[in-house]
PDB file of N, CA and C in Angstrom:
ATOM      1  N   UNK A   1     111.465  87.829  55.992  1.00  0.00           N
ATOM      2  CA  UNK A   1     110.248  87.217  56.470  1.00  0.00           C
ATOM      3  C   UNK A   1     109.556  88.184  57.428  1.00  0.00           C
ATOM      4  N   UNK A   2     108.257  88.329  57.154  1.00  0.00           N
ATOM      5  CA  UNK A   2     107.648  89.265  58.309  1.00  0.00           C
ATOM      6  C   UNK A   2     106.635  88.473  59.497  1.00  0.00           C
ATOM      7  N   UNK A   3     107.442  88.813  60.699  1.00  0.00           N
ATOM      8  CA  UNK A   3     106.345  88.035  61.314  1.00  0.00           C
ATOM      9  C   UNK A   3     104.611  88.159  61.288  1.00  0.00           C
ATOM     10  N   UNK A   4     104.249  87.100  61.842  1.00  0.00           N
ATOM     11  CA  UNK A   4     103.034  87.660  61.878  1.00  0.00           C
ATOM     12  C   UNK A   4     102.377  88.047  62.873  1.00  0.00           C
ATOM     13  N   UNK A   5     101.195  88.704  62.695  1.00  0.00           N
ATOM     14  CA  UNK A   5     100.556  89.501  64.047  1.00  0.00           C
ATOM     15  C   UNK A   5     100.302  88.453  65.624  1.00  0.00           C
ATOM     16  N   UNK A   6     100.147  88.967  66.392  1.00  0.00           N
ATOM     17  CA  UNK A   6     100.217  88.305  67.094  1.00  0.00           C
ATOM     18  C   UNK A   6      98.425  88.473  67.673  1.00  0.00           C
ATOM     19  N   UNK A   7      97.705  87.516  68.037  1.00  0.00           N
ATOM     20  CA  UNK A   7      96.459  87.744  68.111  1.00  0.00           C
ATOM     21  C   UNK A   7      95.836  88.093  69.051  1.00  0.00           C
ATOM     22  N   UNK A   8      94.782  89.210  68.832  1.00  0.00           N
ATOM     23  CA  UNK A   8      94.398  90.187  69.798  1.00  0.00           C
ATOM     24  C   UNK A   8      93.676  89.543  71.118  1.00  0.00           C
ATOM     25  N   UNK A   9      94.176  89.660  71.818  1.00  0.00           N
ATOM     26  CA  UNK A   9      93.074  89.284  73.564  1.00  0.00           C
ATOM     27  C   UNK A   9      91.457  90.135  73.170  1.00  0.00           C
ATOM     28  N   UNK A  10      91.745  91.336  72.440  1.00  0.00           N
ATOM     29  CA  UNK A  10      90.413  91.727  72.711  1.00  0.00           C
ATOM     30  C   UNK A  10      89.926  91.997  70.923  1.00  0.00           C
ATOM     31  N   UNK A  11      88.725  91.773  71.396  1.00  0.00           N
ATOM     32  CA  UNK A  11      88.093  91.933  69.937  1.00  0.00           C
ATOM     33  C   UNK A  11      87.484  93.155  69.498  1.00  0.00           C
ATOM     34  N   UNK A  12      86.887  93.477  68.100  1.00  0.00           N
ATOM     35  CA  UNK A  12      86.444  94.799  68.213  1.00  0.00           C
ATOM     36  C   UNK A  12      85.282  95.256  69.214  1.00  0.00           C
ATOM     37  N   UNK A  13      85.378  95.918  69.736  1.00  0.00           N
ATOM     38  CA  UNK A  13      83.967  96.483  70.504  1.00  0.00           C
ATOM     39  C   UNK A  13      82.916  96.900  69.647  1.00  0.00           C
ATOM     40  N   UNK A  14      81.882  96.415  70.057  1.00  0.00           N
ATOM     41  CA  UNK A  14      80.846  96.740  69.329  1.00  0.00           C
ATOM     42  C   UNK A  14      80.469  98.034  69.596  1.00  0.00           C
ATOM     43  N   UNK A  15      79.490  98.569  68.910  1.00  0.00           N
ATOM     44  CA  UNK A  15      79.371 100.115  69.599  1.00  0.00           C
ATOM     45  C   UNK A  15      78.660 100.557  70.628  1.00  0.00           C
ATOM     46  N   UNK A  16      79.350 101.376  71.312  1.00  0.00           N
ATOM     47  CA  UNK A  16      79.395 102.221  72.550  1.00  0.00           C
ATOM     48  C   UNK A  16      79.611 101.208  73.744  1.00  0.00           C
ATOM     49  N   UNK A  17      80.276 100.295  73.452  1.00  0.00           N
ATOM     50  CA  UNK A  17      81.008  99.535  74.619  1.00  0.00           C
ATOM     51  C   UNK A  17      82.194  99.845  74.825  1.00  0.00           C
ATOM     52  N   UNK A  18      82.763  99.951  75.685  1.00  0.00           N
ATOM     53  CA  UNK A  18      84.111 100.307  76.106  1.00  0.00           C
ATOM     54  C   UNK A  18      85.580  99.273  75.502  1.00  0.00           C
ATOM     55  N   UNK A  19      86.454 100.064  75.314  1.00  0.00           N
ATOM     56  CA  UNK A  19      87.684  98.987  74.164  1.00  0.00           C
ATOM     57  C   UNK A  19      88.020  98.674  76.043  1.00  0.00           C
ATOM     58  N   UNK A  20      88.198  97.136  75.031  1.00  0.00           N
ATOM     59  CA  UNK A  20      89.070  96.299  76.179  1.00  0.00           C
ATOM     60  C   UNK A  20      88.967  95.931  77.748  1.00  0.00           C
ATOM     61  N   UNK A  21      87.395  96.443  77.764  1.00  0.00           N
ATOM     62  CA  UNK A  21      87.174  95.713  79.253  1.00  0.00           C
ATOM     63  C   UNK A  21      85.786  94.243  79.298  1.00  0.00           C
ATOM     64  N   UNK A  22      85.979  93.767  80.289  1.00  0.00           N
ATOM     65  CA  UNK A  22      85.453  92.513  79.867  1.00  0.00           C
ATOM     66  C   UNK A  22      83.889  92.595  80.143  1.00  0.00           C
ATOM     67  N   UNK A  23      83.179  92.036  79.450  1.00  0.00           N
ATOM     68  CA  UNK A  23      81.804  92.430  79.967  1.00  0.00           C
ATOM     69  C   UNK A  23      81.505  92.048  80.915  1.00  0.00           C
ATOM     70  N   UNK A  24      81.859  91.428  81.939  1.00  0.00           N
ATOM     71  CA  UNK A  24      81.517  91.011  83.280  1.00  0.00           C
ATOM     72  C   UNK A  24      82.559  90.478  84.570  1.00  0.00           C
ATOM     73  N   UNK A  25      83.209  91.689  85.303  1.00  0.00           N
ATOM     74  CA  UNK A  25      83.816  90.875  86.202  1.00  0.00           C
ATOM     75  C   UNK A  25      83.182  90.172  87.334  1.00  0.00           C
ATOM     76  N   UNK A  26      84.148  88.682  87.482  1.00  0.00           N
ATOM     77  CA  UNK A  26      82.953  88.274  88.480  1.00  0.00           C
ATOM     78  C   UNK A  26      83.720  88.377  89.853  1.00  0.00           C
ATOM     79  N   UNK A  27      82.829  88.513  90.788  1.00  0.00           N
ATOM     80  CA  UNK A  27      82.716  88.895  92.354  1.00  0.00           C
ATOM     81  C   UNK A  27      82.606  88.005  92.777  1.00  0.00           C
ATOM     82  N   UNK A  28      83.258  87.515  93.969  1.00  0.00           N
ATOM     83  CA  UNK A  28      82.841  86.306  94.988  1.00  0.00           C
ATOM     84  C   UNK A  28      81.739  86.941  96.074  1.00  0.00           C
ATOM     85  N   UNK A  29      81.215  85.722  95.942  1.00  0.00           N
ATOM     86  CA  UNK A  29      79.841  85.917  97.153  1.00  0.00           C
ATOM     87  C   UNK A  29      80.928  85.696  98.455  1.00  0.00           C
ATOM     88  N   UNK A  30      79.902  86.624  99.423  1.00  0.00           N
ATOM     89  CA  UNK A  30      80.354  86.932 100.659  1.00  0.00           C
ATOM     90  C   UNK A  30      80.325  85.485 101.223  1.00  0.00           C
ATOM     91  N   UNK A  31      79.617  84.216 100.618  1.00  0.00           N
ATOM     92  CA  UNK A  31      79.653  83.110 102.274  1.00  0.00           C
ATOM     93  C   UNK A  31      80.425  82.416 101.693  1.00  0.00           C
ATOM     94  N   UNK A  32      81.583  82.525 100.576  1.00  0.00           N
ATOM     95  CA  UNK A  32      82.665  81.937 100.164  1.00  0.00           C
ATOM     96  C   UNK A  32      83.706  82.714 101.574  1.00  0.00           C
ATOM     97  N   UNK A  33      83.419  83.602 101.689  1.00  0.00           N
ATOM     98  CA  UNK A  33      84.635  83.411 102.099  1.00  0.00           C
ATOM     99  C   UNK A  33      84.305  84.267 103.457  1.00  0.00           C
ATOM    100  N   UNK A  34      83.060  83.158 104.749  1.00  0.00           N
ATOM    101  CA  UNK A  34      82.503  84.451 105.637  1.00  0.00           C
ATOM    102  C   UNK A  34      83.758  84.936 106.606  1.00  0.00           C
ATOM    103  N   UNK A  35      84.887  84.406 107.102  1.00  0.00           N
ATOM    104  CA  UNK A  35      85.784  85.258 108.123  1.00  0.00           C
ATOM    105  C   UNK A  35      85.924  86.579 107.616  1.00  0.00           C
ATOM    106  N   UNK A  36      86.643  87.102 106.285  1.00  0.00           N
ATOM    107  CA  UNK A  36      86.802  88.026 105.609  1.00  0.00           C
ATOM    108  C   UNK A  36      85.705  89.091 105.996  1.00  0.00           C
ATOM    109  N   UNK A  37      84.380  88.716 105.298  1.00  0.00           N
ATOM    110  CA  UNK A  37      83.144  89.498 105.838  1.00  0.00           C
ATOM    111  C   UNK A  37      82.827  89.908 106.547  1.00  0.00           C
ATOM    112  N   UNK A  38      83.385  89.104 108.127  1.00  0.00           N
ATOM    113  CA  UNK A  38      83.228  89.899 109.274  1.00  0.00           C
ATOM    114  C   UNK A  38      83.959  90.508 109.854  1.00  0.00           C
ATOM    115  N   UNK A  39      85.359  90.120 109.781  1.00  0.00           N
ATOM    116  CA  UNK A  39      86.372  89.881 110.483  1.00  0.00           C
ATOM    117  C   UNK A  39      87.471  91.471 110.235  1.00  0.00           C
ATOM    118  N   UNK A  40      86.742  91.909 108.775  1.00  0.00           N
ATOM    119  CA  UNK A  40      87.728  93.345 108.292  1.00  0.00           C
ATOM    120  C   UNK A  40      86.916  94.379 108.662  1.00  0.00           C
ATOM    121  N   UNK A  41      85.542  94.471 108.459  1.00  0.00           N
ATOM    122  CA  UNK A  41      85.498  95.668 109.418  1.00  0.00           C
ATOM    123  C   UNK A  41      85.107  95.514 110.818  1.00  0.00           C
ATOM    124  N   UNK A  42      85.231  94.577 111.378  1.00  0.00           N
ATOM    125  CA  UNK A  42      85.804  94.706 112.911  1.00  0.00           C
ATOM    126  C   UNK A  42      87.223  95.096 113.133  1.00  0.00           C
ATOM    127  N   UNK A  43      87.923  94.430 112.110  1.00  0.00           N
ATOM    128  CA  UNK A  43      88.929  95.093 112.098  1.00  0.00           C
ATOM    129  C   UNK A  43      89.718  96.746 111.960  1.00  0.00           C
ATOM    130  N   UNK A  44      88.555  96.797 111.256  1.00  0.00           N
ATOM    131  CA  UNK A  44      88.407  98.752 110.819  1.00  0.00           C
ATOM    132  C   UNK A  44      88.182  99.843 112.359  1.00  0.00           C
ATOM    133  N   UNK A  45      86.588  99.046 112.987  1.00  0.00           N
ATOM    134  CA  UNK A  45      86.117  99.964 113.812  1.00  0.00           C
ATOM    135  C   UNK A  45      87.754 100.065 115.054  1.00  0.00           C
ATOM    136  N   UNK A  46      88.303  98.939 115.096  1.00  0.00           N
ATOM    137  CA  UNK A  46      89.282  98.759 115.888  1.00  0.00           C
ATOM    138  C   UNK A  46      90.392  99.448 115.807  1.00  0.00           C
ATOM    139  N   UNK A  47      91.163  99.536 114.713  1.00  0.00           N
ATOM    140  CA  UNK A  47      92.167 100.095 114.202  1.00  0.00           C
ATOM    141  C   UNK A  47      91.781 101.904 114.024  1.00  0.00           C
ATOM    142  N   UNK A  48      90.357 102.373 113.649  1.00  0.00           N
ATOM    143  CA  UNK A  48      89.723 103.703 113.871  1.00  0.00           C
ATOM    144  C   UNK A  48      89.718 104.067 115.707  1.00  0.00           C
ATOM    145  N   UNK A  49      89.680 102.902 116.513  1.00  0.00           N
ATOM    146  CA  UNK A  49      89.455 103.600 117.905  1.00  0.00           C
ATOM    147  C   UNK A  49      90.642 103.839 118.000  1.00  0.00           C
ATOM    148  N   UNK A  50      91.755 102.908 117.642  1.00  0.00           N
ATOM    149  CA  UNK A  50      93.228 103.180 118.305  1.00  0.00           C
ATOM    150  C   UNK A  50      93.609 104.438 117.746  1.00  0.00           C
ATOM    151  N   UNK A  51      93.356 104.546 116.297  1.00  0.00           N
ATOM    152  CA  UNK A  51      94.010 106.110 115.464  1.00  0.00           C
ATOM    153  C   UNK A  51      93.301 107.037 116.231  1.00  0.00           C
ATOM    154  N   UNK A  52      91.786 107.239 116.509  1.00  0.00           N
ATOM    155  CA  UNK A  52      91.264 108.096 116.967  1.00  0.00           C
ATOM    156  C   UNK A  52      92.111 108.588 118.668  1.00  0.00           C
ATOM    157  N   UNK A  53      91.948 107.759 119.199  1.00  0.00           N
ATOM    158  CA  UNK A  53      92.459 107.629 120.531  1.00  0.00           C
ATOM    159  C   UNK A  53      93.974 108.233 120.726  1.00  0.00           C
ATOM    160  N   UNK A  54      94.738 107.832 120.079  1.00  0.00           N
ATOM    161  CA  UNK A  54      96.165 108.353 119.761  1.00  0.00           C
ATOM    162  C   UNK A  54      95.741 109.523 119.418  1.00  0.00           C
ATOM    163  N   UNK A  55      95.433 109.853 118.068  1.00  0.00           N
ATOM    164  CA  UNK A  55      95.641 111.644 117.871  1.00  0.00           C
ATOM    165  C   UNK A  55      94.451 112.323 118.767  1.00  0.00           C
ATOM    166  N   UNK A  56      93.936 112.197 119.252  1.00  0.00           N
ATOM    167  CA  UNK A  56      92.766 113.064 120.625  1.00  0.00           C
ATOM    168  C   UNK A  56      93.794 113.441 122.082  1.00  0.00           C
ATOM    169  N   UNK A  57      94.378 111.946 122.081  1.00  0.00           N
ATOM    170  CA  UNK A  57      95.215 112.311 123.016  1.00  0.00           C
ATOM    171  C   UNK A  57      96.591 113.266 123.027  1.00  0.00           C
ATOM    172  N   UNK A  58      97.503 113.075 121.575  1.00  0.00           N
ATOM    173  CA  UNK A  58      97.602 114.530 121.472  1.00  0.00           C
ATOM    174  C   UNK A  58      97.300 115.911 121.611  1.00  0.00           C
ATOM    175  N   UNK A  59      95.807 115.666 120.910  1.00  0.00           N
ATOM    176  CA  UNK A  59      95.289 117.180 120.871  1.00  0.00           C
ATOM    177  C   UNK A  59      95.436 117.550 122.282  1.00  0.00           C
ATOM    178  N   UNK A  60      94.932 116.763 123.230  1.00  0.00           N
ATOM    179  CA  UNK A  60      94.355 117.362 124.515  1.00  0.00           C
ATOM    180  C   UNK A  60      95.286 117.510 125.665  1.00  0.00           C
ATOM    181  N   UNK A  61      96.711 116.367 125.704  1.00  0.00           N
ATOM    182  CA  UNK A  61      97.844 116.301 126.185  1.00  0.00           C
ATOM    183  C   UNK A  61      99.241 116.478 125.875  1.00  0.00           C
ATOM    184  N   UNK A  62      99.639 115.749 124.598  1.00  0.00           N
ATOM    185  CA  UNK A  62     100.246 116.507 124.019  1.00  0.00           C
ATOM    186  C   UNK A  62     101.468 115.560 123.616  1.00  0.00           C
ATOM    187  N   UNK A  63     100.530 114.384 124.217  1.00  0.00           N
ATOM    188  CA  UNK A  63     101.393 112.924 123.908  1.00  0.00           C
ATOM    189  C   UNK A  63     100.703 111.831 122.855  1.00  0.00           C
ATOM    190  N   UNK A  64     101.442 111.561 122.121  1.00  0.00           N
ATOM    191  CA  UNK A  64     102.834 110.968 122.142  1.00  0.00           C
ATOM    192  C   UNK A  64     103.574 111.857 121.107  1.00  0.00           C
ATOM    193  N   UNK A  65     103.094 112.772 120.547  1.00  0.00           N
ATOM    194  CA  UNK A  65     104.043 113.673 119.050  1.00  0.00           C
ATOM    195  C   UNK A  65     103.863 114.682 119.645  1.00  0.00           C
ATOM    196  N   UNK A  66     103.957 115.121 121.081  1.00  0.00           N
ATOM    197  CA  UNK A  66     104.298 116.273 121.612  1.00  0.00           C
ATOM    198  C   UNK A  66     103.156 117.684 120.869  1.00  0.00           C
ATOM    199  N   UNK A  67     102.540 117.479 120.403  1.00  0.00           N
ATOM    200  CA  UNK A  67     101.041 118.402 119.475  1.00  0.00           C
ATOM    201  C   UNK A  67     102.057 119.141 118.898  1.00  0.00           C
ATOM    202  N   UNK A  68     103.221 118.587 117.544  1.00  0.00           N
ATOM    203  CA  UNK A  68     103.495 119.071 116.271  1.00  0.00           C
ATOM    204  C   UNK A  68     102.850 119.806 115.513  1.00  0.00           C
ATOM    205  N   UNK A  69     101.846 118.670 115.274  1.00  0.00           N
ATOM    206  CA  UNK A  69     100.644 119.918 114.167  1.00  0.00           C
ATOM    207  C   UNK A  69      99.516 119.134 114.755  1.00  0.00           C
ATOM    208  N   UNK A  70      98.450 120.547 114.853  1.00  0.00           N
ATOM    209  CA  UNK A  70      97.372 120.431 115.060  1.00  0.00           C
ATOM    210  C   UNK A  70      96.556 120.395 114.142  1.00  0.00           C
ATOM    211  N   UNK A  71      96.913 120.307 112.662  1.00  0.00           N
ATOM    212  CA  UNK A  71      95.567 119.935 111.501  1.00  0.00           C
ATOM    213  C   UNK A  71      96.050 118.852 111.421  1.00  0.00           C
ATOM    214  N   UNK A  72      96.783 118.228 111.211  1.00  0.00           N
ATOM    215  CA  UNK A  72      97.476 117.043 111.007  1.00  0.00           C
ATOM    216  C   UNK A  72      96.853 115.834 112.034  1.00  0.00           C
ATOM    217  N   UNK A  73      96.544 116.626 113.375  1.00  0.00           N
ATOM    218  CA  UNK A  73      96.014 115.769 114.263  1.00  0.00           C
ATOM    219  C   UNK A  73      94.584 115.601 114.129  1.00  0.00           C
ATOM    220  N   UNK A  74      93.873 116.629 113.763  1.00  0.00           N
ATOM    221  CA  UNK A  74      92.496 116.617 113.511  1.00  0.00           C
ATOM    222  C   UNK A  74      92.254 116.303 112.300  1.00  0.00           C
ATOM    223  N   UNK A  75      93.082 115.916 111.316  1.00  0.00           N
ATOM    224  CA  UNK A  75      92.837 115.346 110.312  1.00  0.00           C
ATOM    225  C   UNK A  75      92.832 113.853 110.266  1.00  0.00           C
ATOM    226  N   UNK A  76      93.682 113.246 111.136  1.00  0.00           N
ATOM    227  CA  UNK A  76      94.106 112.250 111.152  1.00  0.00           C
ATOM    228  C   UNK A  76      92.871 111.645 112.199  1.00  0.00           C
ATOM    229  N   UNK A  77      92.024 112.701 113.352  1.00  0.00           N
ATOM    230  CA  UNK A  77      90.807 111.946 113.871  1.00  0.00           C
ATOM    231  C   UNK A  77      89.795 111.869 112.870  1.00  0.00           C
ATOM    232  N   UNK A  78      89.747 112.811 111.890  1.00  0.00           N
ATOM    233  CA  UNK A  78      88.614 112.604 110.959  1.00  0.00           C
ATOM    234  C   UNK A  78      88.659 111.636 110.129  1.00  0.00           C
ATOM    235  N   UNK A  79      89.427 111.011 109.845  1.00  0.00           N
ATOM    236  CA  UNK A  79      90.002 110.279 109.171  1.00  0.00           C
ATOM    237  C   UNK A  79      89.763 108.572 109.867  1.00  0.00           C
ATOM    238  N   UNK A  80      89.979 108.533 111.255  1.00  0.00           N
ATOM    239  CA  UNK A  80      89.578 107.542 111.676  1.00  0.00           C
ATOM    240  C   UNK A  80      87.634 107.449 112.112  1.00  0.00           C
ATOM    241  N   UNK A  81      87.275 108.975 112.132  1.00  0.00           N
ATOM    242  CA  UNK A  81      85.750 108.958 112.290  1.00  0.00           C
ATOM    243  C   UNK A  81      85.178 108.161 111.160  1.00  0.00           C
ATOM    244  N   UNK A  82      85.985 108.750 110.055  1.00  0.00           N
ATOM    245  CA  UNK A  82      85.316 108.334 108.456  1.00  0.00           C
ATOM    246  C   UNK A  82      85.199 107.151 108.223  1.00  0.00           C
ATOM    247  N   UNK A  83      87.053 106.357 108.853  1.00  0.00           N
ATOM    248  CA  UNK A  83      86.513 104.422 108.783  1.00  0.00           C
ATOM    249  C   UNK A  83      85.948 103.888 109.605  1.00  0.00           C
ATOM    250  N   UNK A  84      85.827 104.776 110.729  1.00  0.00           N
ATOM    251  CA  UNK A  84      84.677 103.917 111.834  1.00  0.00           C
ATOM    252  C   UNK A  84      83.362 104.005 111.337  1.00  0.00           C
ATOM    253  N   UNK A  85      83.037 105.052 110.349  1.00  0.00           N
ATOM    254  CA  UNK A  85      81.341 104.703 110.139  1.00  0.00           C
ATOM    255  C   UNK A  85      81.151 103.991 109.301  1.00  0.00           C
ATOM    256  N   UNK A  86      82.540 103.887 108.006  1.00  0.00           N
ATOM    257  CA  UNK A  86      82.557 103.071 106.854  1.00  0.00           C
ATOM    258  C   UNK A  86      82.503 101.800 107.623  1.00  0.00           C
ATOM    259  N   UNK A  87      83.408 100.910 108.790  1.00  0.00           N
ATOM    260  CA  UNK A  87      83.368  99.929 109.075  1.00  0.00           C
ATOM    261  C   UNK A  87      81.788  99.537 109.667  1.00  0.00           C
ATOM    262  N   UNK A  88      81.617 100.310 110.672  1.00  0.00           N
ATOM    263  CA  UNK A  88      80.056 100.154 110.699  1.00  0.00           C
ATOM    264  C   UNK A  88      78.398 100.215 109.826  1.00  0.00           C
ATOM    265  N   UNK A  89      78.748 100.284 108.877  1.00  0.00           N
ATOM    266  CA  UNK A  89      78.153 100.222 107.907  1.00  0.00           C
ATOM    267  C   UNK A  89      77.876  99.455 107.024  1.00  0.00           C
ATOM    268  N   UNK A  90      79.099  98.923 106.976  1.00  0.00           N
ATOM    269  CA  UNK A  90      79.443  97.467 106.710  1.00  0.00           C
ATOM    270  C   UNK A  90      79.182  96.114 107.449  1.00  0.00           C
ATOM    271  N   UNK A  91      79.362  96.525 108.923  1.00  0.00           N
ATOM    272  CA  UNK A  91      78.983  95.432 109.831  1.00  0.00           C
ATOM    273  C   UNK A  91      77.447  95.208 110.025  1.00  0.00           C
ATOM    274  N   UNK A  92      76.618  96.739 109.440  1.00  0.00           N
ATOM    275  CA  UNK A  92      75.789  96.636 109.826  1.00  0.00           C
ATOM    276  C   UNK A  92      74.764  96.403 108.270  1.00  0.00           C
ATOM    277  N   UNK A  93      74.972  96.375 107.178  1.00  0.00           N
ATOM    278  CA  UNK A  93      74.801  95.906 105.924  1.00  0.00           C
ATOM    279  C   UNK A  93      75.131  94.513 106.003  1.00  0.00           C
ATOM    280  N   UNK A  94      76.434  93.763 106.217  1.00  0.00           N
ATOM    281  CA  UNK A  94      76.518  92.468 106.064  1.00  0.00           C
ATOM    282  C   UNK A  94      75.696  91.457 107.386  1.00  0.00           C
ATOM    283  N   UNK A  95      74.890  92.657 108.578  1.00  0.00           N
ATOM    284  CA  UNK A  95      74.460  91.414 109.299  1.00  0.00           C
ATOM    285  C   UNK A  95      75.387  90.334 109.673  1.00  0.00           C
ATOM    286  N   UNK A  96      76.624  90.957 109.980  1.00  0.00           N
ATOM    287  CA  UNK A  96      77.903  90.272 110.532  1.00  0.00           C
ATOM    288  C   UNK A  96      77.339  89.935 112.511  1.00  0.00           C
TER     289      UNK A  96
END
């Protein structure tokens, strides 16, 4: 006995549509769910002052990782520069 096929989730794509993705994912609106909206990138700019703050204070003292590596440290402030503007950008797009 041969089984039989088992039936496809996706159908043929018509042409020049992409195999197997759905034509529309849907997104929740932001006032479903407003804490989220405000609440993560405040959370960002916050969590960017503390990273920033920690590796500066390395650079310049030499605490708390004793200034191991110094790209590592200036990578790691750029890095919190980058989500502090991403978070602000956000705070300041959503009119949070």
């Amino acid at each position: 006995m041969v089984p039989a096929e088992s039936p496809s989730i996706v159908s043929e794509p018509a042409r020049g549509e992409p195999v197997g993705l759905p034509a529309r994912i849907p997104i929740p609106s932001p006032e479903r769910y407003p804490f989220v909206s405000k609440a993560m990138p405040l959370l960002g700019m916050i969590v960017a002052g503390l990273i920033g703050i920690l590796f500066l204070a390395d650079i310049a003292a030499g605490f708390p990782f004793r200034r191991v590596s110094v790209p590592l440290d200036v990578g790691f402030v750029l890095a919190s520069l980058i989500l502090a503007y991403l978070s602000w950008t956000l705070v300041r797009r959503t009119g949070s």
